[in-house]
Protein backbone atom coordinates (compact mmCIF):
# COMPACT_ATOMS: atom_id res chain seq x y z
CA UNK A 1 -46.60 7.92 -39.22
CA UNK A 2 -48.25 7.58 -36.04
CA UNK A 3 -46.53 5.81 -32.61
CA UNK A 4 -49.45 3.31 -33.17
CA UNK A 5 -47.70 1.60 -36.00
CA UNK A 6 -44.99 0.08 -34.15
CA UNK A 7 -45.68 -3.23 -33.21
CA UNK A 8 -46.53 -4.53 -29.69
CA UNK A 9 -44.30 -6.66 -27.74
CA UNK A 10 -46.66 -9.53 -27.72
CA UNK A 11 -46.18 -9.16 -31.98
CA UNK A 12 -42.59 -8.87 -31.43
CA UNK A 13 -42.35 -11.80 -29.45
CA UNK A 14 -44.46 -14.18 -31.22
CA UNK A 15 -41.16 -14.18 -33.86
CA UNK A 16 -38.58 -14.31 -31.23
CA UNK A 17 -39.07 -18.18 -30.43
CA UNK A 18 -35.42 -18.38 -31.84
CA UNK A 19 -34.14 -15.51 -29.13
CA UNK A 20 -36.45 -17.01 -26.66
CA UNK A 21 -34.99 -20.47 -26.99
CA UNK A 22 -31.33 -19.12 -26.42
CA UNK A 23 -31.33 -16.05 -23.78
CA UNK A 24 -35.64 -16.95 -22.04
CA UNK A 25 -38.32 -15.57 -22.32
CA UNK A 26 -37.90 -12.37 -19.24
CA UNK A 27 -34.90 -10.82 -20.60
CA UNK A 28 -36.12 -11.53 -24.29
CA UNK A 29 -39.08 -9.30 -23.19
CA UNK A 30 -36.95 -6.50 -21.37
CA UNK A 31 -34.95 -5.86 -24.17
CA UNK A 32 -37.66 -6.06 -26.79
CA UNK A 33 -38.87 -3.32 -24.55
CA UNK A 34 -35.79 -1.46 -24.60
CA UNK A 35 -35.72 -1.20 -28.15
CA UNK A 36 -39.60 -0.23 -28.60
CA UNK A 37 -38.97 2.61 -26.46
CA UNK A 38 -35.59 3.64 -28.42
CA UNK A 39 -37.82 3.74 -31.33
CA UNK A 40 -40.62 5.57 -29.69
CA UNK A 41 -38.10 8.59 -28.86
CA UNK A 42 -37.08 8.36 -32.31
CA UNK A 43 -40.32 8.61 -34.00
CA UNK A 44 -41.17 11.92 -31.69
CA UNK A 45 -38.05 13.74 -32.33
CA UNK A 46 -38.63 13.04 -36.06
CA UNK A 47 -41.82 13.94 -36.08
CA UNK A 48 -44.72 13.34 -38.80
CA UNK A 49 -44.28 11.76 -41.83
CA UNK A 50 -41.16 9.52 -40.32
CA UNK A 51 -41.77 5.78 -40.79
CA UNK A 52 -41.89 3.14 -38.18
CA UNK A 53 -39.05 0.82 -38.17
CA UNK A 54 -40.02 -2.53 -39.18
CA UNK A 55 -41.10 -5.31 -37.10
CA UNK A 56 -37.75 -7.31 -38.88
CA UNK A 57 -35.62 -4.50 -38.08
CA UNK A 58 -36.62 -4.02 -34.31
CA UNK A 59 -36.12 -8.09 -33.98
CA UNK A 60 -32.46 -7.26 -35.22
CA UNK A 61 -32.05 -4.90 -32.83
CA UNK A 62 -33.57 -6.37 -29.88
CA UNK A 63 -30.79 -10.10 -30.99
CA UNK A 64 -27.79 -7.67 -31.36
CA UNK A 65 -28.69 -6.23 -27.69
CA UNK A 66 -29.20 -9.91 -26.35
CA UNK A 67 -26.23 -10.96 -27.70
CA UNK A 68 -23.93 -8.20 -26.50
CA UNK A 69 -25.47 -8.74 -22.87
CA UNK A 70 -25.18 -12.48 -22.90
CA UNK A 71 -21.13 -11.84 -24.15
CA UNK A 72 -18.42 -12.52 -21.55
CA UNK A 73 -17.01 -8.97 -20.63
CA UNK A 74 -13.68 -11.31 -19.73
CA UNK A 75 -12.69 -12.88 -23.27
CA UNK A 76 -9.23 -14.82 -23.46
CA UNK A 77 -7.09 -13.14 -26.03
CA UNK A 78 -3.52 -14.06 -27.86
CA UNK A 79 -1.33 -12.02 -26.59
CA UNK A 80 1.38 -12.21 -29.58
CA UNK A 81 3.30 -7.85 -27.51
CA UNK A 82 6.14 -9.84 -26.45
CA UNK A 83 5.17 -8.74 -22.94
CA UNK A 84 5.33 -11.89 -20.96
CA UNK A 85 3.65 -10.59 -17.53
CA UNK A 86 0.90 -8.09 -19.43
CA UNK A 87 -0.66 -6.85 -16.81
CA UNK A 88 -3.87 -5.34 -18.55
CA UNK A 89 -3.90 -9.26 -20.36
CA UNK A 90 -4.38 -10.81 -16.77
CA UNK A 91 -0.22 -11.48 -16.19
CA UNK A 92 0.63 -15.08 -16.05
CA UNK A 93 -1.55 -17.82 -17.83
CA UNK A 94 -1.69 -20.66 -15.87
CA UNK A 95 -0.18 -24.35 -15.91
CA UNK A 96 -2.24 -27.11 -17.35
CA UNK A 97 -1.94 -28.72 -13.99
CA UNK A 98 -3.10 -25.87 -12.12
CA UNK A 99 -5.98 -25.02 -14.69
CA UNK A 100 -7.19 -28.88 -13.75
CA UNK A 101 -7.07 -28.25 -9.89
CA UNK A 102 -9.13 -24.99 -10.58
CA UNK A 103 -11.78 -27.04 -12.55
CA UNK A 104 -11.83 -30.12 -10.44
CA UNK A 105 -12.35 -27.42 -7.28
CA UNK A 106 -14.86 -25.71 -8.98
CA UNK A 107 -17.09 -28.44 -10.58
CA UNK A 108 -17.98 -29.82 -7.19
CA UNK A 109 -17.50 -29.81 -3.16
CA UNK A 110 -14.22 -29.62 -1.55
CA UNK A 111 -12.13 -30.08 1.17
CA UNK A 112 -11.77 -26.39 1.66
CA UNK A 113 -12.45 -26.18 5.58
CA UNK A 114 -13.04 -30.22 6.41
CA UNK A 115 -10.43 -32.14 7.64
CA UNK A 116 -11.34 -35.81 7.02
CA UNK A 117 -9.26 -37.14 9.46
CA UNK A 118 -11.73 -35.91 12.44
CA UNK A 119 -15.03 -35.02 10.29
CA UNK A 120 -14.64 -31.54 11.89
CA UNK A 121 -14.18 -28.08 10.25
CA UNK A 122 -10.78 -27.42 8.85
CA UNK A 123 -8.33 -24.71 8.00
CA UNK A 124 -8.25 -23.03 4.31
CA UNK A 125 -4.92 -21.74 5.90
CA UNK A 126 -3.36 -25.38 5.21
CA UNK A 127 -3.78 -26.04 1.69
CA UNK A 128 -0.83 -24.02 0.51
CA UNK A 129 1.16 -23.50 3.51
CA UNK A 130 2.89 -26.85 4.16
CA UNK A 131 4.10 -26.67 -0.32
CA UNK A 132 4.92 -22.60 -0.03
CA UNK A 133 7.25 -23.55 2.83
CA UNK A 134 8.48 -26.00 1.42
CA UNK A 135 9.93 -24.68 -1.83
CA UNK A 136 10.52 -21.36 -0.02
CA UNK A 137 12.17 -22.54 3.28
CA UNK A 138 9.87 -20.32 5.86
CA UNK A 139 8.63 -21.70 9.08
CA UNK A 140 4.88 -20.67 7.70
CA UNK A 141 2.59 -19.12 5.47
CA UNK A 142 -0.51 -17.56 4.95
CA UNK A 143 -2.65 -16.47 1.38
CA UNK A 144 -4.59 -14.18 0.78
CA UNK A 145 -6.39 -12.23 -2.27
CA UNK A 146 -3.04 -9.78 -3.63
CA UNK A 147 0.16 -8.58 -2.51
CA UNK A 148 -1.32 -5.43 -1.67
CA UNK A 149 -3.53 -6.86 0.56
CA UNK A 150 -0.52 -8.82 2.21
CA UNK A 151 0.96 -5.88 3.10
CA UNK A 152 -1.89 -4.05 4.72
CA UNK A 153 -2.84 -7.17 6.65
CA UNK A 154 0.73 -7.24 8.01
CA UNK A 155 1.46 -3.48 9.17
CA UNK A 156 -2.29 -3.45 10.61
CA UNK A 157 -1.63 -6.81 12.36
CA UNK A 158 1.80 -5.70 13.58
CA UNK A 159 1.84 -2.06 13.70
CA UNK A 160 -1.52 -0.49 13.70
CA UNK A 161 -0.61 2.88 15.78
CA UNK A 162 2.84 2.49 16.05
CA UNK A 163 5.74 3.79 13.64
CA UNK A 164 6.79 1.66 10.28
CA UNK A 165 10.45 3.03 8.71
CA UNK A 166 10.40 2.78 5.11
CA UNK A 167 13.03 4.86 2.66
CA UNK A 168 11.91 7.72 1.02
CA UNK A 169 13.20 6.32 -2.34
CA UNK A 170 10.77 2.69 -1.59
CA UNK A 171 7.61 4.76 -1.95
CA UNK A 172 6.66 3.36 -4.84
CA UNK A 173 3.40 3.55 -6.76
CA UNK A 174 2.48 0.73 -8.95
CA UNK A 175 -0.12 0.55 -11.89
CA UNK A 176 -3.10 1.96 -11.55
CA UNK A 177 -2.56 4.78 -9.24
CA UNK A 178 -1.71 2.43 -5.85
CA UNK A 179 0.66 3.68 -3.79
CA UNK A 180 2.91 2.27 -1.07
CA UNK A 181 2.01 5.37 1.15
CA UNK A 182 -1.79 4.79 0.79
CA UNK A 183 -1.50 1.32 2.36
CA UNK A 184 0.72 2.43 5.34
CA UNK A 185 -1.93 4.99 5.93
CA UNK A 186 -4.86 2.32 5.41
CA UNK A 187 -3.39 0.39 8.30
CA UNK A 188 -3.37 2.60 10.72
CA UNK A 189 0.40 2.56 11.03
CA UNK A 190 2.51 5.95 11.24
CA UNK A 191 4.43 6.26 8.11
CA UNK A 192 8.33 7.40 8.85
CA UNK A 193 10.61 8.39 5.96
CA UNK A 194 14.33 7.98 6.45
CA UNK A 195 16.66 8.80 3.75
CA UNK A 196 16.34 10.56 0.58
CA UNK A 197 15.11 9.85 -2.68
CA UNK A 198 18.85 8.69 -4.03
CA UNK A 199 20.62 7.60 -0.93
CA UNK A 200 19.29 5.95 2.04
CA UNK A 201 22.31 4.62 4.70
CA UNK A 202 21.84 2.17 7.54
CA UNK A 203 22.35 5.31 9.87
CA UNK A 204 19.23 6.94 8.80
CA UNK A 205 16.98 4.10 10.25
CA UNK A 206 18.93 4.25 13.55
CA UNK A 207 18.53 8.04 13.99
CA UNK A 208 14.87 6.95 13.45
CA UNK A 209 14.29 3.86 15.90
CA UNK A 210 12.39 4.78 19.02
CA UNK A 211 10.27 2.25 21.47
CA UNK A 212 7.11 3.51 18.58
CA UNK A 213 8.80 1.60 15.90
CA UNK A 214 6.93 -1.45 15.03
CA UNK A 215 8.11 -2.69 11.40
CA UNK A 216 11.21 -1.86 9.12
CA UNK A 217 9.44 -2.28 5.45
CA UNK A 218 11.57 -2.65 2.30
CA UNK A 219 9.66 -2.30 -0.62
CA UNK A 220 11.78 -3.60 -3.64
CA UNK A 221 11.60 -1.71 -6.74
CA UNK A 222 9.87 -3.81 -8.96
CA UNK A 223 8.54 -1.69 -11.58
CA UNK A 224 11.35 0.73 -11.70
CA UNK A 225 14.97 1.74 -11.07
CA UNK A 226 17.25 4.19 -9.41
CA UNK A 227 20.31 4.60 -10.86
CA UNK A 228 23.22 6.92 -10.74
CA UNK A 229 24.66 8.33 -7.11
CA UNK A 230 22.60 5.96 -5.20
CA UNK A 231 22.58 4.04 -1.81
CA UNK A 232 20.45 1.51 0.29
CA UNK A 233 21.46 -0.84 3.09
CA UNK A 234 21.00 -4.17 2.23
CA UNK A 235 18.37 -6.41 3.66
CA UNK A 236 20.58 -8.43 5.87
CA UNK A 237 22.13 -4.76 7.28
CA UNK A 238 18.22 -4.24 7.87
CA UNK A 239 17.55 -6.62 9.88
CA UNK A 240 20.46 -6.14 12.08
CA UNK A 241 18.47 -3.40 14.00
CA UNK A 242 16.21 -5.41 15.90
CA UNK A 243 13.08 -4.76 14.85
CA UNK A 244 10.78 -6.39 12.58
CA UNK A 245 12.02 -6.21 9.17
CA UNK A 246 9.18 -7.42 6.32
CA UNK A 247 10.43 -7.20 2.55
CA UNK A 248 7.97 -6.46 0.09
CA UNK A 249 9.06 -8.12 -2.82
CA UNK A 250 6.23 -7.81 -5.07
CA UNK A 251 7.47 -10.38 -8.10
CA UNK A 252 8.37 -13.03 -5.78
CA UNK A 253 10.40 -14.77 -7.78
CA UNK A 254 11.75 -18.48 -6.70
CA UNK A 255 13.85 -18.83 -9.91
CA UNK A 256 17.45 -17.17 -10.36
CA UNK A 257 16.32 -14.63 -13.60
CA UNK A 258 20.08 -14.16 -14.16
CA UNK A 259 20.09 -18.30 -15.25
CA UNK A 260 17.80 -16.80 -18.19
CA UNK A 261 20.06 -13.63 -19.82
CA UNK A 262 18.00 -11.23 -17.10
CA UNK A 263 19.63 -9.19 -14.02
CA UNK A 264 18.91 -11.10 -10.89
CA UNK A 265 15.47 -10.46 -9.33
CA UNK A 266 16.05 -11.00 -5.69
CA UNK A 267 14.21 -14.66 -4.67
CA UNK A 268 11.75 -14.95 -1.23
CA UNK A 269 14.63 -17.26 -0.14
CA UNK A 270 17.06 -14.47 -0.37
CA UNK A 271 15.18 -12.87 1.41
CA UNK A 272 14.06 -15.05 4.24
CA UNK A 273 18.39 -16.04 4.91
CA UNK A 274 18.90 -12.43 4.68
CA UNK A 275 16.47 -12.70 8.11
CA UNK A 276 13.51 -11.30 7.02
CA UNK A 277 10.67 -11.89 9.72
CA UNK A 278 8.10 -11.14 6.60
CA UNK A 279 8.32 -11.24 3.25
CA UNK A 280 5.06 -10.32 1.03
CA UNK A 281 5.25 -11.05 -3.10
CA UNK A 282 2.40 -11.85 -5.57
CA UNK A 283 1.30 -15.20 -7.09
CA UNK A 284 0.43 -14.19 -10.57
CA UNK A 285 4.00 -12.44 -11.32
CA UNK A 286 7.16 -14.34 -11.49
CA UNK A 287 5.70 -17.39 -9.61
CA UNK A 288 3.66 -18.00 -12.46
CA UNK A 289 0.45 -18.63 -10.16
CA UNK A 290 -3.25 -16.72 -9.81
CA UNK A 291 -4.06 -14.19 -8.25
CA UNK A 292 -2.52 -13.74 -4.79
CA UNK A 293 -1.18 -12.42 -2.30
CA UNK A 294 1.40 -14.74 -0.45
CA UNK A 295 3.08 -13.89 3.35
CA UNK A 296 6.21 -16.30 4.29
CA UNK A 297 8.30 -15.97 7.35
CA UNK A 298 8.84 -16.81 11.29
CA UNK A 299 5.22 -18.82 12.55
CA UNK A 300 4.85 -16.50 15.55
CA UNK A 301 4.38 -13.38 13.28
CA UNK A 302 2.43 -15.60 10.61
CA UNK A 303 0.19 -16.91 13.57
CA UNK A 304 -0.59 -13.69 14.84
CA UNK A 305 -1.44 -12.49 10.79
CA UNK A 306 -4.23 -15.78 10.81
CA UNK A 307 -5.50 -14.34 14.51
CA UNK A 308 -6.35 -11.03 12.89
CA UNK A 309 -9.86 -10.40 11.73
CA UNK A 310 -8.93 -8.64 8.58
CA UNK A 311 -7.64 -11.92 7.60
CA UNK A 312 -10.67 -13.56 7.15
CA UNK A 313 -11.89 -10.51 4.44
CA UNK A 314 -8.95 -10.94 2.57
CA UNK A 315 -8.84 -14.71 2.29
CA UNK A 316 -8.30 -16.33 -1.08
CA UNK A 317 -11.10 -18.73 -2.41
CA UNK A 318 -10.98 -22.18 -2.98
CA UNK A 319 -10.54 -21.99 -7.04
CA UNK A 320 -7.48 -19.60 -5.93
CA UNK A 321 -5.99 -22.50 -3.55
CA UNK A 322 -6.47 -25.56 -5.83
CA UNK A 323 -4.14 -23.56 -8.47
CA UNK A 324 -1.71 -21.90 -6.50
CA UNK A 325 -0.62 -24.92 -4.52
CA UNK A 326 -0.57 -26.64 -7.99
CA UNK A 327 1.61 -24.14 -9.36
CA UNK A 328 4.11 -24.59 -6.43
CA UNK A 329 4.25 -28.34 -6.70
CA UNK A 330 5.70 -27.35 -9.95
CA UNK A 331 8.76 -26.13 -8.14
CA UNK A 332 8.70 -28.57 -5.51
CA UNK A 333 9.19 -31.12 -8.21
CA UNK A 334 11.69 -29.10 -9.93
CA UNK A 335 9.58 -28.90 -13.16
CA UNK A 336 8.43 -25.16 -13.17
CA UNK A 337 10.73 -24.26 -16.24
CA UNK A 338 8.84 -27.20 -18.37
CA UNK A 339 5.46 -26.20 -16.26
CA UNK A 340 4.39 -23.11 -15.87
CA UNK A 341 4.03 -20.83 -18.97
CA UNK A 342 5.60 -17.93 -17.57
CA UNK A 343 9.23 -19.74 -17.24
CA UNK A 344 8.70 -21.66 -20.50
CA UNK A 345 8.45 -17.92 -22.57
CA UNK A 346 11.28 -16.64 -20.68
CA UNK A 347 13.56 -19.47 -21.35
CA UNK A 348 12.11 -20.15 -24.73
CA UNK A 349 15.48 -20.10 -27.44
CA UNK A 350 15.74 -17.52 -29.81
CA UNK A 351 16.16 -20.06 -32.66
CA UNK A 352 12.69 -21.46 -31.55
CA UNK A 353 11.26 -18.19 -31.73
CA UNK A 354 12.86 -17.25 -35.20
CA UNK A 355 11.53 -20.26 -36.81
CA UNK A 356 8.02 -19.99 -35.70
CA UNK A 357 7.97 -16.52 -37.05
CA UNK A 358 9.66 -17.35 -40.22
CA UNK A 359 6.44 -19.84 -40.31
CA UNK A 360 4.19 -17.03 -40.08
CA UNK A 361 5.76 -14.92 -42.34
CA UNK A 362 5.67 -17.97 -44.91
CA UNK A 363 1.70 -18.58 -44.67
CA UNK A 364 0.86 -14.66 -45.02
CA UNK A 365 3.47 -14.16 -47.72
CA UNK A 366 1.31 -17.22 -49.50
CA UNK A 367 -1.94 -14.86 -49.46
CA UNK A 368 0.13 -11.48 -50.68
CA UNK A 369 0.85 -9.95 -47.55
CA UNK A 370 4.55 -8.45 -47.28
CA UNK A 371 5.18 -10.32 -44.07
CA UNK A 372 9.09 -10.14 -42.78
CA UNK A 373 10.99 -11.49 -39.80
CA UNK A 374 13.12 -8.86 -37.83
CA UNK A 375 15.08 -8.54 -34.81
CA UNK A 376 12.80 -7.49 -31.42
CA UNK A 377 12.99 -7.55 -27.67
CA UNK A 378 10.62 -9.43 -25.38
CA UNK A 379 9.64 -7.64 -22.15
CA UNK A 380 8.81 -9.87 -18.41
CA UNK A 381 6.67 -6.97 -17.63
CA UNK A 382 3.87 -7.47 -14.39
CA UNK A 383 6.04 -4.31 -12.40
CA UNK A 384 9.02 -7.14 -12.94
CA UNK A 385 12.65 -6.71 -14.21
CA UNK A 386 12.10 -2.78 -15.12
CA UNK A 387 14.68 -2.03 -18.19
CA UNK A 388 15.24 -5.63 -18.58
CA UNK A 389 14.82 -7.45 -22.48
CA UNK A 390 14.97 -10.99 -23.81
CA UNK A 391 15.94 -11.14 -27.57
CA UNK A 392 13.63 -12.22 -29.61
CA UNK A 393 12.16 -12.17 -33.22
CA UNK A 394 9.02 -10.46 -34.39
CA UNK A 395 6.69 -11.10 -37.08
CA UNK A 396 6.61 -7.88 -38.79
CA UNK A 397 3.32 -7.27 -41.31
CA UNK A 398 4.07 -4.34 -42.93
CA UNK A 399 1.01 -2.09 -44.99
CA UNK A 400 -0.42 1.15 -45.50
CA UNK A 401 -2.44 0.71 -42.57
CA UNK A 402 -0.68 -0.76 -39.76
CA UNK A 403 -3.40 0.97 -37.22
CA UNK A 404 -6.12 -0.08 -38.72
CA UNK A 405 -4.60 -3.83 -39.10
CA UNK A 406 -4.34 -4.01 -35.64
CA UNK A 407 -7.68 -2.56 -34.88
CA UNK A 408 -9.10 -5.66 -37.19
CA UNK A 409 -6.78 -7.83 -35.30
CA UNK A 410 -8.39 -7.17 -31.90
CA UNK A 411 -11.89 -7.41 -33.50
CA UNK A 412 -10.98 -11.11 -34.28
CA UNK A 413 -12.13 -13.99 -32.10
CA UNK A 414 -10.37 -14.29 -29.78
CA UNK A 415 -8.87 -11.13 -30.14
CA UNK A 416 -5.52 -10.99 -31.47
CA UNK A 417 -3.31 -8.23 -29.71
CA UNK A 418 0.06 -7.23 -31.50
CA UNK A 419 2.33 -3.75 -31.20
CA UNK A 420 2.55 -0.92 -33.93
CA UNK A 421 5.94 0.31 -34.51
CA UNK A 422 7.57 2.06 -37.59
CA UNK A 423 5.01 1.44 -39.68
CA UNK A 424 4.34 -1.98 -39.60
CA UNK A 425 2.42 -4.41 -36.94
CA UNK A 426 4.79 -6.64 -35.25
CA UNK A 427 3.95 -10.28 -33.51
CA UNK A 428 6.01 -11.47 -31.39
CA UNK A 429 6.03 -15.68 -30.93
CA UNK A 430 7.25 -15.64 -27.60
CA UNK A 431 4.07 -14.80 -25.96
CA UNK A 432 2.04 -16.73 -28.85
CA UNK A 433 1.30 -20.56 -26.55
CA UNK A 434 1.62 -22.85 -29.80
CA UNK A 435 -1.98 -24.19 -29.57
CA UNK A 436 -2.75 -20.72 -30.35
CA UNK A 437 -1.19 -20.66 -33.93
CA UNK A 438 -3.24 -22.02 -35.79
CA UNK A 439 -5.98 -19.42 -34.25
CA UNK A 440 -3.19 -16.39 -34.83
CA UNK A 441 -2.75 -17.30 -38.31
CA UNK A 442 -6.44 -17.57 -39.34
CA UNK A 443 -7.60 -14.48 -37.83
CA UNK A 444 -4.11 -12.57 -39.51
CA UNK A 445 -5.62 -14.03 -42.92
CA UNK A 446 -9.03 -12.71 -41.95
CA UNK A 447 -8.09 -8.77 -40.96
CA UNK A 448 -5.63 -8.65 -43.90
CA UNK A 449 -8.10 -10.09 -46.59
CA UNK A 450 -10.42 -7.00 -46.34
CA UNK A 451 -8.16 -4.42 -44.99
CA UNK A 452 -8.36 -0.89 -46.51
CA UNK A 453 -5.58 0.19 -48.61
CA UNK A 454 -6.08 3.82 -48.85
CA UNK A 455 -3.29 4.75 -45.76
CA UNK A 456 -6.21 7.73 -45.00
CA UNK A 457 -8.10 4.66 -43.18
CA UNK A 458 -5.28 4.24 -40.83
């Protein structure tokens, strides 16, 4: 069959009014293009005697491609892995409040850089400082887009060319392939080791310190532990030396984690008695916030962080604003437990959690699934608590083809994420908000109703 029996895209789009109608009329075209070429290069490496696809066919084609294009790339999932922070899952969902504050931002103009009481241009700077220092005790603040871009706008601000001490066993690398060293480099600042990878003592900075010494950086470990024969000064010890001490914190929690059956996560108000000049953490960790990178600590140092033009690239938007100073009312008001859903899974009772699952396991066993409840741990996860579990109990769904269950479960909208583990697909409620359950349990009914049983499909 010849080339000349496909149909033209004038043909093609004569009986597209319905494609038209949802995606227009330009990108309709392009991709009705797209596929008449695809089928062009098709026909010629078939050669003769191949038939044209038909006009119906190309049509199906050309709404697939539309439809994939016009899909959010960002979908919201359930995340039912028990990992609280997940930080491939976007860490901490936010608070109804703050979700509001994002929308009401968003939907119209702001007071983002107005100040109403003069009718002049405002500050961005103010609409989280004066609520971050209150709840964290600092003398200011400033925000900006991630911790890691805290801590590069504070050693280029304060020690571009000059010397930073940091302990060999603080140079951490976090997910993704970022590294601690990278940033000190990025600065411009003249990385010093002291120490060793086990034991660093407060002697080791001393033998370091020279008039070239700008900042003493601690970088806690977040995502990971060193245990055995080890040593560190603490903090306070730290800033004993007279020099400026910043404390990377990462997590940033404001919460005691020991309250909660967790080891204690040092707090940015720990940090700040312990005389801190600095201290750098993120807002979608522990706090429970967005996206963000938050710097507490003495005003002059603060002052001279908002002077700096790489301030102004790293400055957080107004969407990121409206919800972070909304998340932090919830701990000015002493409601973040009830609040914010980050502290509402971690303190979440086990008895809770074992009844919602022994829900689940109820409705599937209803449909013939061998659906159990068993004993599981819940992780914080987000580089936080490394090592660190909260009991919990897991839905476990248990088949010939756990894989391939959970490969349905993710192709369910929204997609339904869950861990694989001895055999059997386990769910854990913790991480499950309970709006979501009635969405879990319908899209669990839907992969198990035409799941292979051969276990070769797994």
């Amino acid at each position: 069959m010849s080339l000349r029996d496909l149909p033209s895209v004038d043909r093609l789009l004569a009986q597209a009014e319905d494609a038209i109608a949802a995606y227009g009329r330009p990108l309709t075209t392009a991709v009705l293009r797209e596929v008449l070429a695809g089928a062009r290069t098709e026909l010629r490496a078939a050669g003769n005697g191949h038939p044209a696809p038909a006009a119906a066919d190309l049509l199906d084609q050309a709404r697939a491609r539309l439809a994939a294009l016009n899909a959010p790339s960002l979908r919201p999932v359930i995340n039912a892995t028990g990992v609280i922070l997940h930080t491939n899952l976007g860490r901490a969902p936010l608070s109804s409040v703050a979700l509001a504050q994002m929308q009401a931002a968003a939907l119209g103009y702001s007071t983002l850089e107005y100040d109403l009481e003069t009718g002049e241009r405002g500050s961005r700077a103010v609409h989280a400082e004066a609520t971050l220092t209150r709840v964290t005790g600092a003398e200011a603040a400033l925000v900006v887009n991630n911790n890691a871009a805290a801590v590069l706008l504070i050693l280029t601000a304060l020690a571009k060319d000059r010397a930073v001490l940091i302990a060999r066993g603080q140079l951490v690398e976090i997910g993704g392939g970022f590294r601690v060293p990278d940033v000190l480099r990025q600065s411009g600042a003249r990385l010093v080791e002291v120490g060793t990878t086990n034991r660093t003592h407060l002697k080791d900075y001393q033998d370091a310190l020279d008039q070239d010494v700008a900042v003493i950086l601690r970088a806690h470990h977040s995502n990971f532990r060193i245990v055995g024969f080890t040593a560190e000064p603490t903090l306070a010890e730290l800033c004993t030396l007279g020099r400026t001490v910043v404390d990377d914190l990462g997590s940033g929690a404001l919460l005691d984690t020991a309250a909660f059956g967790l080891a204690h996560e040092p707090t940015v108000q720990e940090s700040l008695a312990a005389g801190a000049a600095l201290v750098a953490f993120s807002g979608d960790k522990l706090l429970g916030g967005p996206q963000a990178g938050l710097i507490v600590g003495k005003r002059e140092h603060v002052e001279r962080l908002k002077r700096h033009p790489l301030a102004r690239a790293l400055r957080a938007d107004k969407l990121c604003l409206a919800a972070l100073n909304a998340t932090l009312l919830h701990y000015a008001r002493d409601e973040a437990v009830h609040k914010i859903p980050v502290w509402r899974m971690i303190a979440l009772p086990v008895p809770v959690i074992e009844q919602r699952a022994a829900n689940w396991a109820a409705r599937l066993t209803e449909i013939g699934a061998e659906a159990v409840v068993v004993e599981g741990e819940s992780t914080v996860g987000g580089g936080s608590l490394p090592g660190e579990a909260l009991p919990t109990r897991l839905l476990a769904v248990r088949g010939p083809a756990p894989n391939a269950l959970a490969a349905r479960l993710r192709a369910q909208d929204p997609p339904i994420i869950a861990r694989v583990a001895e055999d059997q697909v386990l769910l854990d409620p913790r991480t499950v908000a309970p709006d979501d359950e009635g969405t879990l349990l319908r899209g669990l009914e839907s992969a198990l109703s035409d799941l292979p049983v051969d276990p070769l499909t797994d």
